[in-house]
Structures are given as structure tokens and as C-alpha cells.
PDB file of N, CA and C in Angstrom:
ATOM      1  N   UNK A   1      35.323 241.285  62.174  1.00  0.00           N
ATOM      2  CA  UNK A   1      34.016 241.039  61.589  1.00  0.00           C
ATOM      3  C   UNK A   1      32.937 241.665  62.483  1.00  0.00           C
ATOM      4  N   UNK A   2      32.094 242.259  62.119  1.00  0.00           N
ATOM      5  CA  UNK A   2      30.674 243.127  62.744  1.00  0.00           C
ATOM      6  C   UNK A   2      29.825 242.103  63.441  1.00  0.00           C
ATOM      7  N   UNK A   3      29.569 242.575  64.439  1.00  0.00           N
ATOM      8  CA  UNK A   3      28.736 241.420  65.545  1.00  0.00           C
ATOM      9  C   UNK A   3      27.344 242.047  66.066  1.00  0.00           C
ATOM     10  N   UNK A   4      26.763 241.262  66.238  1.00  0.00           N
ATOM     11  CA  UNK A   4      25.413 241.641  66.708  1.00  0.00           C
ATOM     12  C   UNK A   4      25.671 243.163  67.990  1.00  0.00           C
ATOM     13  N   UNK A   5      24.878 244.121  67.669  1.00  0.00           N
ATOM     14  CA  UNK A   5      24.768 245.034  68.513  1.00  0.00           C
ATOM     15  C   UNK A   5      25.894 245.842  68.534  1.00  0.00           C
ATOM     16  N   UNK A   6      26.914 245.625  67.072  1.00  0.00           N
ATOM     17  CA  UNK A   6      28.071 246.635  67.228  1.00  0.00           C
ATOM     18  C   UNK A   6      27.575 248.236  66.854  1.00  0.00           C
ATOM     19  N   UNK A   7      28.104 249.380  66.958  1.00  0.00           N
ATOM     20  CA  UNK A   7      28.006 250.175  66.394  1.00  0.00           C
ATOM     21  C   UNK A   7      29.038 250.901  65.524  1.00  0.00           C
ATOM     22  N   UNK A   8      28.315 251.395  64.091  1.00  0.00           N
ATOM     23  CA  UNK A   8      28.913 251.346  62.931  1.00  0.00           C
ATOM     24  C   UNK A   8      28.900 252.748  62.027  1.00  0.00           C
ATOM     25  N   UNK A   9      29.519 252.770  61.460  1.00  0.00           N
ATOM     26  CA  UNK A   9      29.574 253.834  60.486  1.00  0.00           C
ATOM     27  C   UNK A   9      29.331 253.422  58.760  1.00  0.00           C
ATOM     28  N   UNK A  10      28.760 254.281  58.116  1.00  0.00           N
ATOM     29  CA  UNK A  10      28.238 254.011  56.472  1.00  0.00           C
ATOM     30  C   UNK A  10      29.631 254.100  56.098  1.00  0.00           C
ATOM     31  N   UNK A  11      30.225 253.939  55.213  1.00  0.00           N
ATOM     32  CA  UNK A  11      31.154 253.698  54.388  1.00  0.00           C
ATOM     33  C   UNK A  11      30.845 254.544  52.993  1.00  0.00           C
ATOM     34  N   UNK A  12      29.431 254.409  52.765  1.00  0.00           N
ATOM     35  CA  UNK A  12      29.056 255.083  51.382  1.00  0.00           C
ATOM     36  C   UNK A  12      28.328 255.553  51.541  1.00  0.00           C
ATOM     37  N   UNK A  13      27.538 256.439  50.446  1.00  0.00           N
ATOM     38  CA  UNK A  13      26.173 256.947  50.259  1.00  0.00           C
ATOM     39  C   UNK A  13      25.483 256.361  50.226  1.00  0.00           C
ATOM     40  N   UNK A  14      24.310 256.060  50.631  1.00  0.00           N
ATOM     41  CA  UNK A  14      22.852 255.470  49.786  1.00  0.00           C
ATOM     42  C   UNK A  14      21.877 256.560  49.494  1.00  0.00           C
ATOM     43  N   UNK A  15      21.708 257.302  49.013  1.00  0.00           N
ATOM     44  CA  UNK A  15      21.140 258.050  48.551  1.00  0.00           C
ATOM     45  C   UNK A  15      19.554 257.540  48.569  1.00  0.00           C
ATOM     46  N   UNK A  16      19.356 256.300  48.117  1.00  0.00           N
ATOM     47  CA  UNK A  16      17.549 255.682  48.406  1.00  0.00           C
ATOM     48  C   UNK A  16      17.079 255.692  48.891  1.00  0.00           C
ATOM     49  N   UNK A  17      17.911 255.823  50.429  1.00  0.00           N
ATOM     50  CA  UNK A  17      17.845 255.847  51.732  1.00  0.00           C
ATOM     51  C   UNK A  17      17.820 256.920  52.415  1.00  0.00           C
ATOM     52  N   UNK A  18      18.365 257.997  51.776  1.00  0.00           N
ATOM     53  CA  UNK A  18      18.758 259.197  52.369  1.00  0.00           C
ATOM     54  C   UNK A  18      19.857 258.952  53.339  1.00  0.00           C
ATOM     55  N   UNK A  19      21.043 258.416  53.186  1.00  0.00           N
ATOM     56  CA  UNK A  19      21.762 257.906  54.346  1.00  0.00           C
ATOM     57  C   UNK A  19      23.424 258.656  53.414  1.00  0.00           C
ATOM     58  N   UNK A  20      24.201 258.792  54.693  1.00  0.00           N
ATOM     59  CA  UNK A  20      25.703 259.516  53.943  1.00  0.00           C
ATOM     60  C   UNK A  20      26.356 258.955  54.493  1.00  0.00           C
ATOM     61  N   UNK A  21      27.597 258.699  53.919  1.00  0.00           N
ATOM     62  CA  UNK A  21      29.010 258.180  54.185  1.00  0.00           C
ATOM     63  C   UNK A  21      29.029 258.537  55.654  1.00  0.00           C
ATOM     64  N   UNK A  22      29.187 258.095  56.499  1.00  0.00           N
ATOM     65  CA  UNK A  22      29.946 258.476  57.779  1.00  0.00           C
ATOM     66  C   UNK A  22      28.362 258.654  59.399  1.00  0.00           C
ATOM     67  N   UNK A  23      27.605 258.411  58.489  1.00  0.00           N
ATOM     68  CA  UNK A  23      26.382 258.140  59.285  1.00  0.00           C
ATOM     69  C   UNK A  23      26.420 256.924  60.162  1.00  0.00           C
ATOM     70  N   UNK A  24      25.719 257.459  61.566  1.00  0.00           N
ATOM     71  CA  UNK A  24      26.002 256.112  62.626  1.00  0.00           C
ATOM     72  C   UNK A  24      24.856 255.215  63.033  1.00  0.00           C
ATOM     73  N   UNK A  25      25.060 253.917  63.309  1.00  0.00           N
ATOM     74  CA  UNK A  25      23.934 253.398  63.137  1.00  0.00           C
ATOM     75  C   UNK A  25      24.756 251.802  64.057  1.00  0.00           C
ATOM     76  N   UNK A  26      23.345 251.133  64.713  1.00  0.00           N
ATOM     77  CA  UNK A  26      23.994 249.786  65.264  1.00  0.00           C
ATOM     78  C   UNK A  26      23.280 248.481  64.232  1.00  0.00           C
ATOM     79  N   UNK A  27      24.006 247.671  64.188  1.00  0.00           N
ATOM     80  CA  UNK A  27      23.568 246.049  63.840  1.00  0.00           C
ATOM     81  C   UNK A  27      22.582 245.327  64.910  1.00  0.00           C
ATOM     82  N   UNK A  28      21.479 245.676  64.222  1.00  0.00           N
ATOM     83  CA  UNK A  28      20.540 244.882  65.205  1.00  0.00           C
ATOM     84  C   UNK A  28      19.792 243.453  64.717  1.00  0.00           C
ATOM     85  N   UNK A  29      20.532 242.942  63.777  1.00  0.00           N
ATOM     86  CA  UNK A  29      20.346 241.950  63.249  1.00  0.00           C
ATOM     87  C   UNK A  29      21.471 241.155  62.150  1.00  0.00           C
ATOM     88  N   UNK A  30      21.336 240.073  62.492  1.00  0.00           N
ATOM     89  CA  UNK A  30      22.769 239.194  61.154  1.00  0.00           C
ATOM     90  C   UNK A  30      21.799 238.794  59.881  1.00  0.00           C
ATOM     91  N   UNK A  31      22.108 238.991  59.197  1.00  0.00           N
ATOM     92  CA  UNK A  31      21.440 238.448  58.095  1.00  0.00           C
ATOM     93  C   UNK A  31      22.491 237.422  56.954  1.00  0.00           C
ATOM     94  N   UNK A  32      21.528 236.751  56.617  1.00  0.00           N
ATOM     95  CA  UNK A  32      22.350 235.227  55.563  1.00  0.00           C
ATOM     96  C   UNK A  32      24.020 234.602  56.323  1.00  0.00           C
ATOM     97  N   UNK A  33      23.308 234.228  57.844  1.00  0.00           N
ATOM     98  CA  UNK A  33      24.395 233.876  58.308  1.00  0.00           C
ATOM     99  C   UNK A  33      25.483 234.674  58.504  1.00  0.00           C
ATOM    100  N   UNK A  34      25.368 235.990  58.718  1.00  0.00           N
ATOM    101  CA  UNK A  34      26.405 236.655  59.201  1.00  0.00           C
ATOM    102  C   UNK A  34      27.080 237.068  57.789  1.00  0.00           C
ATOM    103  N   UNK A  35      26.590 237.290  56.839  1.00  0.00           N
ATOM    104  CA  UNK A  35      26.948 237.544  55.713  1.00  0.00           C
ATOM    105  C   UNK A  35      26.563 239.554  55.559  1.00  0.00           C
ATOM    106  N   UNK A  36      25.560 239.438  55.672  1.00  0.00           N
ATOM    107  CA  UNK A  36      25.010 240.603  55.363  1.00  0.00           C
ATOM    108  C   UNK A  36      24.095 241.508  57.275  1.00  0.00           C
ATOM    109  N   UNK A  37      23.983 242.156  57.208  1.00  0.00           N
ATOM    110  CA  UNK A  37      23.497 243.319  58.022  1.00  0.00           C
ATOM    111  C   UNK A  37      22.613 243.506  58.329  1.00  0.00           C
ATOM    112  N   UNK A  38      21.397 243.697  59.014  1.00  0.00           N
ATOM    113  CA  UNK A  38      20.115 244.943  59.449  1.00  0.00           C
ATOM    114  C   UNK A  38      20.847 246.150  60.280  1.00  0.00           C
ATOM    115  N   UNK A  39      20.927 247.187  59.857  1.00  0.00           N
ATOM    116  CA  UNK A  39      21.591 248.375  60.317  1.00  0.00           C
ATOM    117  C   UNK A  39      20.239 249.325  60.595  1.00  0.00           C
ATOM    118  N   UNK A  40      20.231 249.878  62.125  1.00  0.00           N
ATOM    119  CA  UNK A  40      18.982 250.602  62.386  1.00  0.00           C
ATOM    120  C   UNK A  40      19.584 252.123  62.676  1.00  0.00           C
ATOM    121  N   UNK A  41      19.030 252.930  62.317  1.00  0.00           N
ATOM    122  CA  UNK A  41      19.828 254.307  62.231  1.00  0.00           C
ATOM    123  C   UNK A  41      18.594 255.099  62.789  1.00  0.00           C
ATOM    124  N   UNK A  42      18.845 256.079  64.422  1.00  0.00           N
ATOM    125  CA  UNK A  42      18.124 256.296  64.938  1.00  0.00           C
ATOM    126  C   UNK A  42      18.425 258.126  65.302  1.00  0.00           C
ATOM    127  N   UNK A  43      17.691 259.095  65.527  1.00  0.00           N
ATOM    128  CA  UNK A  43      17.797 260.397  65.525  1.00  0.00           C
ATOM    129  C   UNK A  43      18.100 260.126  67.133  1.00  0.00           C
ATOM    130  N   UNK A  44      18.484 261.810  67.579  1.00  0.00           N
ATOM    131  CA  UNK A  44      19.497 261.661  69.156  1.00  0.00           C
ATOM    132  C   UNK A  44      18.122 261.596  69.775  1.00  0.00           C
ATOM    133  N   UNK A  45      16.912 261.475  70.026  1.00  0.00           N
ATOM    134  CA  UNK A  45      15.966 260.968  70.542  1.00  0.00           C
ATOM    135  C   UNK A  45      16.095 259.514  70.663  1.00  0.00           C
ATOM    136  N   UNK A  46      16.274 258.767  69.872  1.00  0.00           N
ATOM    137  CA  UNK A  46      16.456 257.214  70.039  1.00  0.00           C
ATOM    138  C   UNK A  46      15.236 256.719  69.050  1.00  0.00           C
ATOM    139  N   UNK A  47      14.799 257.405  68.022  1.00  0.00           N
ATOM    140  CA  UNK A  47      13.419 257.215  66.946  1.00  0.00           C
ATOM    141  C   UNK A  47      14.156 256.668  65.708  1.00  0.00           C
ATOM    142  N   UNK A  48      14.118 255.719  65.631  1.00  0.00           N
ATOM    143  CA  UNK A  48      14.331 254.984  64.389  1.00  0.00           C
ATOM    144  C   UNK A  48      13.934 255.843  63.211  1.00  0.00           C
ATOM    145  N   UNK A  49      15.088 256.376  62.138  1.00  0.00           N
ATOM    146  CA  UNK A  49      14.207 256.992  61.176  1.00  0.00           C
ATOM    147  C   UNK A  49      14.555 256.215  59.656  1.00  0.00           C
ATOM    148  N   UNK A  50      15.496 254.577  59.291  1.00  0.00           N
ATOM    149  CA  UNK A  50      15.665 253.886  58.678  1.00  0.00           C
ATOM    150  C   UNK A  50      16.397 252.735  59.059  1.00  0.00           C
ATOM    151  N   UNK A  51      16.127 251.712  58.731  1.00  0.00           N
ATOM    152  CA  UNK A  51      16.995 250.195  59.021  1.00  0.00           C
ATOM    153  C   UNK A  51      16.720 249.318  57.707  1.00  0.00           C
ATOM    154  N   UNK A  52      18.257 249.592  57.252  1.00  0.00           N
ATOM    155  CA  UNK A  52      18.950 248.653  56.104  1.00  0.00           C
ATOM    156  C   UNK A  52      19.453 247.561  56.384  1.00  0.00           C
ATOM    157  N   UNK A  53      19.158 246.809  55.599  1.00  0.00           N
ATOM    158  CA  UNK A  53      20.210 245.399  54.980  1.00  0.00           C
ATOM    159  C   UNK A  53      21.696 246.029  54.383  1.00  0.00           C
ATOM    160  N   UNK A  54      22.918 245.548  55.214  1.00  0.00           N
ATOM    161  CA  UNK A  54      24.025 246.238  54.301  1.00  0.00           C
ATOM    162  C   UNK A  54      24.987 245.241  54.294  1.00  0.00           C
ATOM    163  N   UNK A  55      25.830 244.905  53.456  1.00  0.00           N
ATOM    164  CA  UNK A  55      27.296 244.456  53.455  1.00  0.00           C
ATOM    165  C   UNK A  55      28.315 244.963  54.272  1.00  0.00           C
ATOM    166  N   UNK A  56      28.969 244.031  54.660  1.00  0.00           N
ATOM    167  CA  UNK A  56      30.148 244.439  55.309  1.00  0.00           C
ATOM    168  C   UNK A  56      30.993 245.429  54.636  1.00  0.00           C
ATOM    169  N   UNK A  57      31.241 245.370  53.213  1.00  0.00           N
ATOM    170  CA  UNK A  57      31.999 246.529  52.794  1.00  0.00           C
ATOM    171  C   UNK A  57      31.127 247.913  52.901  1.00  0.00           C
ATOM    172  N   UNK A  58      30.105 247.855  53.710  1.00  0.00           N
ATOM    173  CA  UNK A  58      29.377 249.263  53.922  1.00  0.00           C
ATOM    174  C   UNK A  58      29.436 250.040  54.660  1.00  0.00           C
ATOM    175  N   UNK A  59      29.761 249.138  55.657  1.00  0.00           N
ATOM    176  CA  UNK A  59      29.803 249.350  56.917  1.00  0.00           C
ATOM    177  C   UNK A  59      31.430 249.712  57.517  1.00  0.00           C
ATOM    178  N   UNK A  60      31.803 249.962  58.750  1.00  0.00           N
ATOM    179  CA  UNK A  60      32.923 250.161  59.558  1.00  0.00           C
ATOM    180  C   UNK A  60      32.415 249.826  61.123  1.00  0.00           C
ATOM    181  N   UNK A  61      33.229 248.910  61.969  1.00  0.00           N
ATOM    182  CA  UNK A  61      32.354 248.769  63.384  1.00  0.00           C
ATOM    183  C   UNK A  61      33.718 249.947  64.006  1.00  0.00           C
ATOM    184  N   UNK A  62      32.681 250.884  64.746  1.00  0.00           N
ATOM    185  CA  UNK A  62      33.440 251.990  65.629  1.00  0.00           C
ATOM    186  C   UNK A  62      34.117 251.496  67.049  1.00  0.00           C
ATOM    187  N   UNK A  63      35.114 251.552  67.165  1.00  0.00           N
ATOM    188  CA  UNK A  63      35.642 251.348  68.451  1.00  0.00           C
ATOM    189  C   UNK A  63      35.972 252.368  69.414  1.00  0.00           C
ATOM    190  N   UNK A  64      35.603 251.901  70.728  1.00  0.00           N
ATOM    191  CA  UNK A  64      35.368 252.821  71.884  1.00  0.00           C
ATOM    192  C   UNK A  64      36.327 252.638  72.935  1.00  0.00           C
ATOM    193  N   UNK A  65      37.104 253.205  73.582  1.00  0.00           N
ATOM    194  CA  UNK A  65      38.227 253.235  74.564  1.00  0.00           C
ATOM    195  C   UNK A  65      37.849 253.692  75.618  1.00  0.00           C
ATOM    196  N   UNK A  66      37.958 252.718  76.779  1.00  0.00           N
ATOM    197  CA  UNK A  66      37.363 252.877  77.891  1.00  0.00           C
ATOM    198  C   UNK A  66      38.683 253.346  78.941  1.00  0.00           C
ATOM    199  N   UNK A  67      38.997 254.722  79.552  1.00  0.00           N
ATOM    200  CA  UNK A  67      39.867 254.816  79.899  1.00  0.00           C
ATOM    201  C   UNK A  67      40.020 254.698  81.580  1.00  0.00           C
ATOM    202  N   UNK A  68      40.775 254.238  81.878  1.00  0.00           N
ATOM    203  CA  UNK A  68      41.234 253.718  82.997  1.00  0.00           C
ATOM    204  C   UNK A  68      41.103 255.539  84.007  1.00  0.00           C
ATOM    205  N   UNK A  69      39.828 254.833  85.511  1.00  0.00           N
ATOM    206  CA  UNK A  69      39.801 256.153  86.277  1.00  0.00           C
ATOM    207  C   UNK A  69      41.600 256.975  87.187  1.00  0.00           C
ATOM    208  N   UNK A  70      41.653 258.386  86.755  1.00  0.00           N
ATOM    209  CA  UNK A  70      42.839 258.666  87.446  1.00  0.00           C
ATOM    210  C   UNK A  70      43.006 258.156  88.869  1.00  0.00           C
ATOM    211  N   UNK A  71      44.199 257.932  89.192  1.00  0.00           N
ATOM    212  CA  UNK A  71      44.220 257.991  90.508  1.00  0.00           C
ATOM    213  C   UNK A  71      45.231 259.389  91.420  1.00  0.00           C
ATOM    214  N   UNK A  72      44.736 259.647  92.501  1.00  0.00           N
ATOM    215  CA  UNK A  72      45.526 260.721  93.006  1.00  0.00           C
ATOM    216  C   UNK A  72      46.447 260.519  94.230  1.00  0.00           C
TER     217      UNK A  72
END
């Protein structure tokens, strides 16, 4: 389940939005009890250029692998 401050991927189009399938964006808010989303979607500057309300079926939370430093 998607948690505050995860980061996520669109699942679909929104077109209203100007937003595409596979667009990245973090949860910066729970809405209706953890039911629903505020998703803030920001340019590689860090400028907010839309933040949706979305469903979980909209969304995908991205997972990140932190790899263990070599040793020599």
C-alpha cells in the first residue's frame, strides 16, 4: 500500500492533466484516510508543475535498491 512520501509512477493517462502513463511523481499527502492520493509531479528543477488526487489503481510505488559498498 502507498505511504506518505513514497515515490510513484502514473499507471494511466490523464490527459486533463497533461500527465502520461509512466510519469514520476511523490505522495505528499493521504487523502480519505488513506484511500485516495495528493500526487505532486515536479520538473528536474524541483518546480511543481501539477498535484493530483489519485487512486491507488493509478498509481505504482517505485522501489529503490540500496546496494551494499564493495569491499576490497
Amino acid at each position: 500500500m502507498p505511504e506518505l512520501l513514497d515515490v510513484v509512477a502514473l499507471t494511466v493517462n490523464l490527459s486533463e492533466y497533461n500527465l502520461l502513463s509512466g510519469q514520476v511523481g511523490s505522495i505528499v499527502e493521504l487523502l480519505a484516510d488513506g484511500a485516495a492520493f495528493e500526487v505532486e509531479f515536479s520538473d528536474s528543477n524541483g518546480q511543481t508543475y501539477e498535484s493530483v488526487g489519485l487512486l491507488p489503481q493509478q498509481i505504482m510505488v517505485l522501489h529503490f535498491e540500496i546496494k551494499a559498498p564493495i569491499s576490497f
